[in-house]
Protein backbone atom coordinates (compact mmCIF):
# COMPACT_ATOMS: atom_id res chain seq x y z
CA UNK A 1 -198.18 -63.93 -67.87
CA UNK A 2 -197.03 -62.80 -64.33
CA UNK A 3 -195.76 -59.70 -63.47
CA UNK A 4 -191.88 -60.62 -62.05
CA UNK A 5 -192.23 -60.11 -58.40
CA UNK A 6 -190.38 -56.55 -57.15
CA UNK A 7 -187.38 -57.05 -54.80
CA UNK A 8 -187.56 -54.70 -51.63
CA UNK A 9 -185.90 -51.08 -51.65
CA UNK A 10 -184.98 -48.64 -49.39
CA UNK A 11 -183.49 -44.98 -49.93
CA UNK A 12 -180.49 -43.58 -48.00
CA UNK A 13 -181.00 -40.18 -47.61
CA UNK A 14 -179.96 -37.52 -44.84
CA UNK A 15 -181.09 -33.64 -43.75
CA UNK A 16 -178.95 -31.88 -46.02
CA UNK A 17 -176.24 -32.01 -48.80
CA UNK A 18 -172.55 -33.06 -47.53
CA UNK A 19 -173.52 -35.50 -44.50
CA UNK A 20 -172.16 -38.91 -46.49
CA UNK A 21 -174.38 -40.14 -48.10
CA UNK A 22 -173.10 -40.94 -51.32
CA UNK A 23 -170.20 -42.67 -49.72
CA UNK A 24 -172.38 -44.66 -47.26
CA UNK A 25 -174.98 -45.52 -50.24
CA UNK A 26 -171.81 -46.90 -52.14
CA UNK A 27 -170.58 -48.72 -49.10
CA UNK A 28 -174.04 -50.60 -48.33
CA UNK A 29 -174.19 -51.54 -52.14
CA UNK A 30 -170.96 -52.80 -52.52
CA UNK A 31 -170.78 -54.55 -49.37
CA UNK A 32 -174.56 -56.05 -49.57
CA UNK A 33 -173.16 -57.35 -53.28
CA UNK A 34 -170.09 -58.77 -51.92
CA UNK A 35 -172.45 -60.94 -49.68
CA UNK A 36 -173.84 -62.51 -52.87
CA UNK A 37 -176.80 -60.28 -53.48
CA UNK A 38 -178.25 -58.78 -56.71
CA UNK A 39 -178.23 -55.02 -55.43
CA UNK A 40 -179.56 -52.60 -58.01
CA UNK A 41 -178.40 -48.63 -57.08
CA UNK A 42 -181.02 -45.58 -58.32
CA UNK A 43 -180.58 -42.28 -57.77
CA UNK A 44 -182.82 -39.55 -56.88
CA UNK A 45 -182.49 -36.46 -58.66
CA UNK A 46 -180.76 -35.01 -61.87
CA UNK A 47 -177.71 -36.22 -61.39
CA UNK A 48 -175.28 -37.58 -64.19
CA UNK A 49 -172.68 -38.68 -62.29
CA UNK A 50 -173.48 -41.03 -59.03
CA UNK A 51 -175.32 -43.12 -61.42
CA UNK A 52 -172.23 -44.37 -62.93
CA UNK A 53 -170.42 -45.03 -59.36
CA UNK A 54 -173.62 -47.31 -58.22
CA UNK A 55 -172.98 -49.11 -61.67
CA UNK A 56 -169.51 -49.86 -60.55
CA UNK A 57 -170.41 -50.90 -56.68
CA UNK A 58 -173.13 -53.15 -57.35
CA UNK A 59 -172.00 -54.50 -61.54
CA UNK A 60 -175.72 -54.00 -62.36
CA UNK A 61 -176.55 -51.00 -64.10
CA UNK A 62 -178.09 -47.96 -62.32
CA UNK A 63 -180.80 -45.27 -63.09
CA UNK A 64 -182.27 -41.77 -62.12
CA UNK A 65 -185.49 -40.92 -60.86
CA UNK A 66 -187.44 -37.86 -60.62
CA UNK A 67 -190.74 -36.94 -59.54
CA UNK A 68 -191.11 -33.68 -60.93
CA UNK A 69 -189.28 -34.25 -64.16
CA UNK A 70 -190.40 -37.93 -65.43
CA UNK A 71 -194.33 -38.45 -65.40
CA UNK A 72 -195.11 -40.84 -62.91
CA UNK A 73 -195.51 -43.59 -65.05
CA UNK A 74 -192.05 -43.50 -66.48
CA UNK A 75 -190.68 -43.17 -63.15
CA UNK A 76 -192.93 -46.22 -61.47
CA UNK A 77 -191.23 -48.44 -64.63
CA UNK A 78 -187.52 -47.59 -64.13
CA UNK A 79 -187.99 -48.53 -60.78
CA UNK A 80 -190.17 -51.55 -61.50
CA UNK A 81 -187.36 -52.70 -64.15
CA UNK A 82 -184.80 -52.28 -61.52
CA UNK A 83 -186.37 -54.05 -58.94
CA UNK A 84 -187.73 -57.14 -60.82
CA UNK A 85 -184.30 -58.05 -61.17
CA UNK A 86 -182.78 -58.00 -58.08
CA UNK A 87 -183.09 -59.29 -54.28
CA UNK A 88 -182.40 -55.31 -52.92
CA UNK A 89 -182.47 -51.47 -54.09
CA UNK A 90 -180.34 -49.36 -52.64
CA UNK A 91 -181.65 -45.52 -53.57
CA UNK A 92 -179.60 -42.54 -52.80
CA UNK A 93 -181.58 -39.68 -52.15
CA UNK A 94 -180.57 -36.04 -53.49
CA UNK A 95 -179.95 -32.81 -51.16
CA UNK A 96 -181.74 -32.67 -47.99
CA UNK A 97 -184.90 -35.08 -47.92
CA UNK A 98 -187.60 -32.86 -48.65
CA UNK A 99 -186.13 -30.37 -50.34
CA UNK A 100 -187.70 -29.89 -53.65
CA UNK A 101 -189.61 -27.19 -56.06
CA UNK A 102 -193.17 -26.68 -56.59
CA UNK A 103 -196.27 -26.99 -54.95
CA UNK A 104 -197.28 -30.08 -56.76
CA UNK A 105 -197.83 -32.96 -53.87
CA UNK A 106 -195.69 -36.01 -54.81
CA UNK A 107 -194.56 -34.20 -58.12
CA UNK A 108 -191.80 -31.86 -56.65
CA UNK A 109 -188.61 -33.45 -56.98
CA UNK A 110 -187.41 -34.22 -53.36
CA UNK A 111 -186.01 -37.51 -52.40
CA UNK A 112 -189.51 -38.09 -50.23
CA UNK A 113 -191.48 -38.00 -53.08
CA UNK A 114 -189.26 -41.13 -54.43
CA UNK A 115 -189.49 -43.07 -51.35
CA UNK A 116 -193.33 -42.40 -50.90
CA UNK A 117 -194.79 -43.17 -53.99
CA UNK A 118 -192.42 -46.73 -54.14
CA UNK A 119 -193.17 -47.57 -50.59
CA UNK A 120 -189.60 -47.40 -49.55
CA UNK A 121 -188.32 -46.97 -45.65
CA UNK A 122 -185.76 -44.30 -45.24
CA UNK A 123 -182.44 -44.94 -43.92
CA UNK A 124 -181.83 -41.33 -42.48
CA UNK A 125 -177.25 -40.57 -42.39
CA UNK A 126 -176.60 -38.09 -39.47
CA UNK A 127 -173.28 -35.74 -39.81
CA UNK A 128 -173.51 -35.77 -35.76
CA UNK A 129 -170.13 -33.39 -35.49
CA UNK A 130 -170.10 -30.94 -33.78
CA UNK A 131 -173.69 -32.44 -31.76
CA UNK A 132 -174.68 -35.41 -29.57
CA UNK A 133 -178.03 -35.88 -28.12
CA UNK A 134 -179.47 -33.10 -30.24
CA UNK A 135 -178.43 -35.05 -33.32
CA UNK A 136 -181.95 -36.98 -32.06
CA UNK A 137 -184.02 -33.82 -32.39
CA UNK A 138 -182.85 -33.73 -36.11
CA UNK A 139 -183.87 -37.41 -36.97
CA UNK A 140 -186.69 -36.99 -35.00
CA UNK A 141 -188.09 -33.97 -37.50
CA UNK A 142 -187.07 -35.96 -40.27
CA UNK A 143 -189.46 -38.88 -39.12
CA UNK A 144 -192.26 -36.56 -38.30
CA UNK A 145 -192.15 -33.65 -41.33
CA UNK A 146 -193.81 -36.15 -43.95
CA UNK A 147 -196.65 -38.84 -43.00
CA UNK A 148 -196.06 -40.35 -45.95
CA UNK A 149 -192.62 -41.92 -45.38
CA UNK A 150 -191.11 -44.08 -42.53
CA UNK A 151 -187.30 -43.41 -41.54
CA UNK A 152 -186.56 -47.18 -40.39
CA UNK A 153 -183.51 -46.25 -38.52
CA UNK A 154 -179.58 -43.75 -39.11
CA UNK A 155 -176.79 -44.31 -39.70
CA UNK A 156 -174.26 -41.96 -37.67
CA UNK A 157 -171.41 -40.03 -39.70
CA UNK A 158 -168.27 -38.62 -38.33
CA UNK A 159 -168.68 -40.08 -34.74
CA UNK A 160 -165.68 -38.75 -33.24
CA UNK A 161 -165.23 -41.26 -30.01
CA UNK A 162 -167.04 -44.29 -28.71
CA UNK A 163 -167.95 -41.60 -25.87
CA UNK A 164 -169.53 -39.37 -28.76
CA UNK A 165 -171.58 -42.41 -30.17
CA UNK A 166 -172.58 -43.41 -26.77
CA UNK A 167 -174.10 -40.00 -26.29
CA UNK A 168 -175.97 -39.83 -29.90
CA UNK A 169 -177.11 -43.24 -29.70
CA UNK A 170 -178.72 -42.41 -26.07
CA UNK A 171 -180.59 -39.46 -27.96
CA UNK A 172 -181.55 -41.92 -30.79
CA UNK A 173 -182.89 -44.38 -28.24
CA UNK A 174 -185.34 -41.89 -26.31
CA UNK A 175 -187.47 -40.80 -29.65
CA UNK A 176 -187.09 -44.66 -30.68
CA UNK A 177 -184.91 -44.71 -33.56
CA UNK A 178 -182.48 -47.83 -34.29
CA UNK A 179 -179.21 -46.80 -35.11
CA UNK A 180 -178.06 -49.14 -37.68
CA UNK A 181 -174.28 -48.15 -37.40
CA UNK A 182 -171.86 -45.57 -36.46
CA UNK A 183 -168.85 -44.17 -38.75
CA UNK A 184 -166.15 -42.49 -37.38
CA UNK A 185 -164.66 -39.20 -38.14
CA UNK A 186 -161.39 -40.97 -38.84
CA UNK A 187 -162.66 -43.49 -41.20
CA UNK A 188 -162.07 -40.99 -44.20
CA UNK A 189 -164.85 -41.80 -46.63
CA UNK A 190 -164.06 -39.53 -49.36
CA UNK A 191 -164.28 -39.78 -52.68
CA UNK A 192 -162.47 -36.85 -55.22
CA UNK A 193 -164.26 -33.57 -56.24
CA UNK A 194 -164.28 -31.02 -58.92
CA UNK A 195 -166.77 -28.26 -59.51
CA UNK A 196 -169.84 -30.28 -60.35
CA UNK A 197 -169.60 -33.06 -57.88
CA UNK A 198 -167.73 -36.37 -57.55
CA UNK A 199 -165.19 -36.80 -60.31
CA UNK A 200 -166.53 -39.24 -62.26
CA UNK A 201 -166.32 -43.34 -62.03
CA UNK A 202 -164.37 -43.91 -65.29
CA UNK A 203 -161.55 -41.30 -64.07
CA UNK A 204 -161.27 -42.16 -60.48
CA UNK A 205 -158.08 -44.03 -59.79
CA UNK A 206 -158.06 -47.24 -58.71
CA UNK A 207 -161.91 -47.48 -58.21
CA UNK A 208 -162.32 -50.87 -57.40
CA UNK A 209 -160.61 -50.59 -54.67
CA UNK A 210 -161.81 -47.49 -53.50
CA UNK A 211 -165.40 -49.04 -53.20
CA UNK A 212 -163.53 -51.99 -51.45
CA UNK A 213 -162.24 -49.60 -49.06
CA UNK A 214 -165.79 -48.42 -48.82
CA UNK A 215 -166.91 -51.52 -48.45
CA UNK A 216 -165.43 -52.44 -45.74
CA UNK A 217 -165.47 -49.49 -43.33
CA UNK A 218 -169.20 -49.62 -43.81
CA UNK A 219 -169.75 -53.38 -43.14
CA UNK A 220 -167.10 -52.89 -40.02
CA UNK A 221 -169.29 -49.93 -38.56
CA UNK A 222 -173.09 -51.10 -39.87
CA UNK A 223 -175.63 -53.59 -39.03
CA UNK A 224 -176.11 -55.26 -42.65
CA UNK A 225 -178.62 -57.34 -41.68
CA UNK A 226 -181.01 -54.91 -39.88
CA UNK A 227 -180.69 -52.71 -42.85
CA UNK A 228 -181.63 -55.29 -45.09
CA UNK A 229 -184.34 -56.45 -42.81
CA UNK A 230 -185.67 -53.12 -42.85
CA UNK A 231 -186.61 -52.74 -46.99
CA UNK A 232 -189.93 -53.07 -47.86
CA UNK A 233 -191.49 -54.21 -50.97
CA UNK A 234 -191.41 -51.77 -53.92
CA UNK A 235 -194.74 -50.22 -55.06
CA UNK A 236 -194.44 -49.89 -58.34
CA UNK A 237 -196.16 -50.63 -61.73
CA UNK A 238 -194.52 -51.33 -65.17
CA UNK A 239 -196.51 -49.65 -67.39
CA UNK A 240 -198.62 -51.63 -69.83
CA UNK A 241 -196.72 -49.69 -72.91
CA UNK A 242 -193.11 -48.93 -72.06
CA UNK A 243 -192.78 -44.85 -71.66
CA UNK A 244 -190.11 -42.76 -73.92
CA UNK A 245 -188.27 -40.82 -72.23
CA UNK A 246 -187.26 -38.51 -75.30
CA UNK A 247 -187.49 -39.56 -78.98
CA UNK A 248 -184.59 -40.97 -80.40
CA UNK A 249 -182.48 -38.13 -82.63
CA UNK A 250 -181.93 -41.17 -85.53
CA UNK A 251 -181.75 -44.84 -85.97
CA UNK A 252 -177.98 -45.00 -85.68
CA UNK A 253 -176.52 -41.71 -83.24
CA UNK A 254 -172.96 -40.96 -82.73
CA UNK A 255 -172.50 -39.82 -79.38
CA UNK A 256 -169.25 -38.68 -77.90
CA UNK A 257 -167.58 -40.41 -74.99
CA UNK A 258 -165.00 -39.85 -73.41
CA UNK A 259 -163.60 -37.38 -69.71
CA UNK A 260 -164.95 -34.19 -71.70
CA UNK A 261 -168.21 -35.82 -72.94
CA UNK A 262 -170.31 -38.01 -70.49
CA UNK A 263 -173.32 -36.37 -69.17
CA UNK A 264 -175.61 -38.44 -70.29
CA UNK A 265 -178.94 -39.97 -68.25
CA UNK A 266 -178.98 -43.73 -68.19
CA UNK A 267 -182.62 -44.01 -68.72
CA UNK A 268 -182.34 -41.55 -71.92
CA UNK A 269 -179.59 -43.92 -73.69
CA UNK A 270 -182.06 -47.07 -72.39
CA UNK A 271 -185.19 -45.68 -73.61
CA UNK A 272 -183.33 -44.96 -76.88
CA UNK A 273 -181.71 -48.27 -77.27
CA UNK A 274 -185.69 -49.85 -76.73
CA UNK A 275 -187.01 -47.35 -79.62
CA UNK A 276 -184.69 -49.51 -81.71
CA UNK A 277 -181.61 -47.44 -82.12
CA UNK A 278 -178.44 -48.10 -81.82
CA UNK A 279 -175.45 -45.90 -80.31
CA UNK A 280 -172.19 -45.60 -81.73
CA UNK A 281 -169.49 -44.15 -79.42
CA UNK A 282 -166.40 -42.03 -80.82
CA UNK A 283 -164.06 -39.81 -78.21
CA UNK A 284 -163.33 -36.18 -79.04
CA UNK A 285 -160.65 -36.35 -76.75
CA UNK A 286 -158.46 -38.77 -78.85
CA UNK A 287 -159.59 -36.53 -82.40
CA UNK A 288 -162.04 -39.34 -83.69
CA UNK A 289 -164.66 -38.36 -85.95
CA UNK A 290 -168.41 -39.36 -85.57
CA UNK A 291 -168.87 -42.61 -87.66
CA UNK A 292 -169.97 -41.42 -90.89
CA UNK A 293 -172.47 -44.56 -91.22
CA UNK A 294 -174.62 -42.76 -88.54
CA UNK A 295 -177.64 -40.45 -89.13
CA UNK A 296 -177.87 -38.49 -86.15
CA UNK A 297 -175.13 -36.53 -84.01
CA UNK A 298 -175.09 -36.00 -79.85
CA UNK A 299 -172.43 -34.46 -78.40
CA UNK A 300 -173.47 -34.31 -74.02
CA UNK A 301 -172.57 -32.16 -71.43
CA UNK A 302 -169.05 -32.96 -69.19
CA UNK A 303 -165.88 -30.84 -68.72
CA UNK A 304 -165.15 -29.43 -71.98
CA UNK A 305 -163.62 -26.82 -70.11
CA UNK A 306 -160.86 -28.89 -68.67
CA UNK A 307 -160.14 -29.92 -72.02
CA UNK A 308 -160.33 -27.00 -74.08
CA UNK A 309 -157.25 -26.95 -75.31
CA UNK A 310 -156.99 -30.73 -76.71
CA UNK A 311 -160.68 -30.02 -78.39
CA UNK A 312 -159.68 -26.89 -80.09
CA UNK A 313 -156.57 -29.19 -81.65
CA UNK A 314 -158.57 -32.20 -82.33
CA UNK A 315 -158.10 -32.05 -86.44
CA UNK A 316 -160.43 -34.81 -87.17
CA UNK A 317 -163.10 -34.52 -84.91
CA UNK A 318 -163.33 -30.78 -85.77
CA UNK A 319 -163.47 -32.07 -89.53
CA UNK A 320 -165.75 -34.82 -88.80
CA UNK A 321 -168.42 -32.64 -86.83
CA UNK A 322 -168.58 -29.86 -89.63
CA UNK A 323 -168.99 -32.52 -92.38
CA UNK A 324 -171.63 -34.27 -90.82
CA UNK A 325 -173.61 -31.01 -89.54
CA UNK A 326 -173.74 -30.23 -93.78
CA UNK A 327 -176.26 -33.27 -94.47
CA UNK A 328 -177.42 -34.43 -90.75
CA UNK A 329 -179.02 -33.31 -87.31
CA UNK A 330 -176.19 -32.88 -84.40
CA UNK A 331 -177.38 -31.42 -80.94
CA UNK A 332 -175.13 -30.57 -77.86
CA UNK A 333 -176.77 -30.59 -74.47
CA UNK A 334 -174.66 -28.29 -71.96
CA UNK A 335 -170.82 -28.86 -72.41
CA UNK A 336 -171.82 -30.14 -76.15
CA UNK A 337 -173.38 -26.65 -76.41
CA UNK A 338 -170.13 -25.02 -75.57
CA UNK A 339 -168.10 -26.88 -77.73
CA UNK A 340 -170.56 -26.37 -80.92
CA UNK A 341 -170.33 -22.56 -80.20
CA UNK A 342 -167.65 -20.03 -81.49
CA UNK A 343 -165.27 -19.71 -78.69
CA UNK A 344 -164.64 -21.47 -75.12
CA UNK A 345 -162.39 -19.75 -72.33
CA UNK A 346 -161.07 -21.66 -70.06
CA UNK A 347 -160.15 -21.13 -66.55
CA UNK A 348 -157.13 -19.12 -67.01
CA UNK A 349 -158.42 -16.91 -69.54
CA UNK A 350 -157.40 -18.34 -72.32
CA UNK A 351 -159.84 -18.20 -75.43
CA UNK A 352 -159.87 -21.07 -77.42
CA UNK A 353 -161.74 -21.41 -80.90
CA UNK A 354 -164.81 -24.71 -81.06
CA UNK A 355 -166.84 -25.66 -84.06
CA UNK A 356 -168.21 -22.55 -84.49
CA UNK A 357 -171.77 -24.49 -85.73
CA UNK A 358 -173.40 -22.14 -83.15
CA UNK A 359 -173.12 -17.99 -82.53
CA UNK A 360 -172.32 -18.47 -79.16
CA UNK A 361 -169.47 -18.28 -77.22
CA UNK A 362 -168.76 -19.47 -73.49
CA UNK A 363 -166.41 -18.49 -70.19
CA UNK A 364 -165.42 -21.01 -67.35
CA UNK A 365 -163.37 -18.09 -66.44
CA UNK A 366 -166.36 -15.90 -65.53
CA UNK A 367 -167.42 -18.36 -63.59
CA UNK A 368 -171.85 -18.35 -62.06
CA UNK A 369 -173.68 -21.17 -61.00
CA UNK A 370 -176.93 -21.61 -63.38
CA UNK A 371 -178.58 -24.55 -61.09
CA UNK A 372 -182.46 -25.68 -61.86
CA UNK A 373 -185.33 -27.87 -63.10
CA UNK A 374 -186.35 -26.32 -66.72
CA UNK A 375 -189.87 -26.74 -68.52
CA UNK A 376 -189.26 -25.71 -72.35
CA UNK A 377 -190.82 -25.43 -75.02
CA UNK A 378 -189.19 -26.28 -78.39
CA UNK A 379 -189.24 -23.16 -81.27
CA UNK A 380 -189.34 -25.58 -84.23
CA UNK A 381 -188.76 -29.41 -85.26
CA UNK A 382 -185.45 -30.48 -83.59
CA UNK A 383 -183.85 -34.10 -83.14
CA UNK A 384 -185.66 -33.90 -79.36
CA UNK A 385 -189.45 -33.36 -80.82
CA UNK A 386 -191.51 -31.00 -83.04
CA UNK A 387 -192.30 -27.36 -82.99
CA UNK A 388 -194.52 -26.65 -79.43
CA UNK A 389 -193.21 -30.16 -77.93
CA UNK A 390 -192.75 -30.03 -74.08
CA UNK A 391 -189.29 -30.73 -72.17
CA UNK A 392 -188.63 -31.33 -68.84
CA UNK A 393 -184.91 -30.88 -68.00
CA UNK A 394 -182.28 -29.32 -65.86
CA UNK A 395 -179.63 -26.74 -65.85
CA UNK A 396 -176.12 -27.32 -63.77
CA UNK A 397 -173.14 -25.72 -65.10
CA UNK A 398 -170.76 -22.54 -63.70
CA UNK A 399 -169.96 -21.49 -67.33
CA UNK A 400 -171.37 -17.98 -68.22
CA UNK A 401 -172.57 -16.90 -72.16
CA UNK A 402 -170.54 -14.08 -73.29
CA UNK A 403 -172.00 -13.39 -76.43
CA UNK A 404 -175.70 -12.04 -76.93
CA UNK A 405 -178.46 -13.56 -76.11
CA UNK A 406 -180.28 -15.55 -79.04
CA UNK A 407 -183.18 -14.02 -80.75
CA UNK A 408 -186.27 -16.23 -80.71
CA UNK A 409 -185.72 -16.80 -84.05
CA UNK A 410 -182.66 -18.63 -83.44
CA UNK A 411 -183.82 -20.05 -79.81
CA UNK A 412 -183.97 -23.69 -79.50
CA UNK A 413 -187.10 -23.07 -77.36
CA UNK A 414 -188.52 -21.20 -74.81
CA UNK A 415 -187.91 -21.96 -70.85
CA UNK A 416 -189.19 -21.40 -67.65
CA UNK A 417 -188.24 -23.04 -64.14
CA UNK A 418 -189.78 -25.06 -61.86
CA UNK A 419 -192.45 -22.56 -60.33
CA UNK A 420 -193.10 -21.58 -63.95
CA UNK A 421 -191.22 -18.05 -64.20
CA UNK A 422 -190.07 -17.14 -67.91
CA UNK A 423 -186.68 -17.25 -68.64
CA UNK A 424 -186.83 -16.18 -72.09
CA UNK A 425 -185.22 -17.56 -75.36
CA UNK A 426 -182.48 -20.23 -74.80
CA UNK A 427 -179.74 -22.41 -77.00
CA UNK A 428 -179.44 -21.87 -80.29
CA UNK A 429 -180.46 -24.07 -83.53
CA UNK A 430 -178.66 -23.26 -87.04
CA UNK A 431 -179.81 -25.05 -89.50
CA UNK A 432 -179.40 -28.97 -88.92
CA UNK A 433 -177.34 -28.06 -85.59
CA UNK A 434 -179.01 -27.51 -82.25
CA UNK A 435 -177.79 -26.91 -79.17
CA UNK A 436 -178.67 -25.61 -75.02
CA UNK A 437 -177.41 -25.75 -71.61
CA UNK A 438 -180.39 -28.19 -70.31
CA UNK A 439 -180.15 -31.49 -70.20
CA UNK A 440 -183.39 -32.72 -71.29
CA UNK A 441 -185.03 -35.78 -68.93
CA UNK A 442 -188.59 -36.66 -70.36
CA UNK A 443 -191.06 -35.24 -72.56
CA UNK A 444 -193.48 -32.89 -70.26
């Protein structure tokens, strides 16, 4: 039987966090979809929530990838899957281009490694305030750093005049890069914040037509057609045997959904769903229980601490949770962590009692960023693998542990980061309950 043949991708990227593009990736998607196409969106890096706004520009559903925490092969077949059924890919990078961990070539998380191993051209967004012609000397190091990609042209951001674009695009023009389109300054491309990034898709007002809006500044300032021209075909192999990404925790898993509960990868739920289970949501939020038909618990990471308050009141979910920890396995990942513990304080201080399935107890007052890749090791058979499995994963949350630290004993498993340093003992498992602060990607 033949293969499906792989639509053409490209990755939207820039030199460093904050230049657009998230906003211009959304744009392109939603205005290349608008035109008629099948646009699939993927996004580099561990992150939960840009997934689920490249879900909502293009109507097709939308994936991560990572090179340093999927094995290649898993990564090669979300992107295969992706493009085999569509006519463009429209990857957002993470960070700066080639920023990434590790010494491993091709295996260290940047955004390069993405668009180098699937043969995609990068289209290279420029914050050019504040600069003109030395907004060229920028791309041009970005074309030049890493043999293996090809930036195909920029896109200029916060262009504050037509004599301000003139003066860029003259820079552009003497190292030989097109520019596919300029945004101005005035345009406003923003999209809402909170401490962890974009707020996410399902609470942003009037969505729709904020991705119109989008849209249409970005098809009013860009050359559609020469970025489309410029995709190239993706280079990348399903695998002959579909790859995991984690074992599924039961055949039927109640997972919480709702504003306080939604951290959740798209390939992990996917990669479930193909094992042959099946996913049952409830919302904490509005005091539902987990259904009780159900044989395995998740409760995922989110903003539990801008909902404290409504969690520690939520009657039957509290109920619900403690029943089903007496008989089956439940495991928090971050946020779910926190809310399995003894105690949560929020951001004004005020201490407010969880499940208390867990000895530990959490501040969002005491706020620190914990940021990273983790590589653990699980301390004994848990609903994500056996004693000694391997976990690849990643930490991003501001809330601090106030209580001790857990004694291996106790430990869900043992961690170190990305350049392999040993962070010790970390999360907590009790007997059927489990719980930690990474979110866990692929099996190592």
């Amino acid at each position: 039987m033949t293969a499906p043949a792989l639509a053409p991708g490209l990755l939207v990227a820039a030199p460093k966090s904050g230049s657009g593009k998230t906003t211009v990736t959304l744009g392109l998607q939603r205005a290349l979809a608008r035109r008629g196409l099948t646009v699939r969106g993927l996004k580099s890096g561990p992150d939960y929530i840009d997934p689920a706004f490249h879900a909502a520009a293009t109507g097709a559903s939308a994936a991560n990838l990572d090179s340093f925490a999927m094995p290649p092969a898993l990564l090669d077949g979300l992107a295969a899957e992706a493009a085999a059924g569509a006519d463009l890919v429209v990857a957002e990078g993470s960070m700066g281009l080639f920023d990434g961990v590790g010494h491993t070539p091709g295996r260290t998380g940047a955004s390069a490694d993405v668009a180098a191993r699937l043969g995609w051209p990068v289209v290279l967004v420029l914050d050019v305030s504040g600069q003109a012609q030395s907004a060229a000397a920028v791309a041009l190091g970005c074309a030049r750093f890493d043999a293996r990609i090809t930036v195909a042209g920029v896109i200029l951001n916060k262009v504050a005049s037509e004599r301000h674009r003139r003066l860029v695009t003259e820079g552009m023009e003497r190292i030989g890069l097109p520019v596919f389109g300029a945004l101005s300054k005035a345009a406003g491309l923003i999209l809402p914040e909170r401490h962890l990034g974009l707020v996410q898709a399902g609470e942003t007002a009037d969505l729709a037509a904020r991705l119109d809006a989008l849209a249409d500044a970005v098809a009013d300032a860009v050359d559609l057609d020469a970025v489309v021209a410029a995709a190239q075909p993706t280079r990348a192999a399903a695998p002959a045997h579909p790859v995991l990404p984690l074992p599924p925790p039961g055949g039927r898993i109640a997972i919480a959904r709702d504003a306080a509960f939604s951290f959740v990868y798209p390939h992990v739920e996917a990669g479930w769903r193909a094992a042959g289970a099946s996913l049952h949501p409830f919302s904490p939020l509005a005091d539902e229980a987990p259904d009780e038909t159900c044989d395995a618990l998740w409760l995922p990471g989110g903003y539990p601490e801008l909902h404290a308050g409504r969690l520690a009141a939520a009657v039957r979910f509290r109920a619900g949770v403690r029943r089903f920890a007496e008989t089956r396995p439940v495991h928090g990942e971050c946020g779910g962590y926190m809310v399995l513990g003894e105690t949560l304080e929020d951001e004004a201080g005020v201490v407010h009692p969880m499940l208390g399935l867990l000895p530990v107890a959490t501040s969002y007052a005491r706020r620190r960023l914990h940021l990273g890749y983790r590589v653990a090791t699980l301390l004994a058979d848990t609903p994500l693998g056996p004693a000694g499995a391997v976990l690849t994963g990643h930490e991003f949350h501001y809330a601090s542990v106030t209580s001790p630290s857990p004694e291996p004993r106790e430990a869900f498993a043992t961690v170190t980061d990305a350049t392999g340093a040993v962070l010790g003992p970390t999360g907590h498992r009790r007997g059927s309950v489990t719980g930690t602060f990474f979110h866990a990607i692929a099996r190592g």
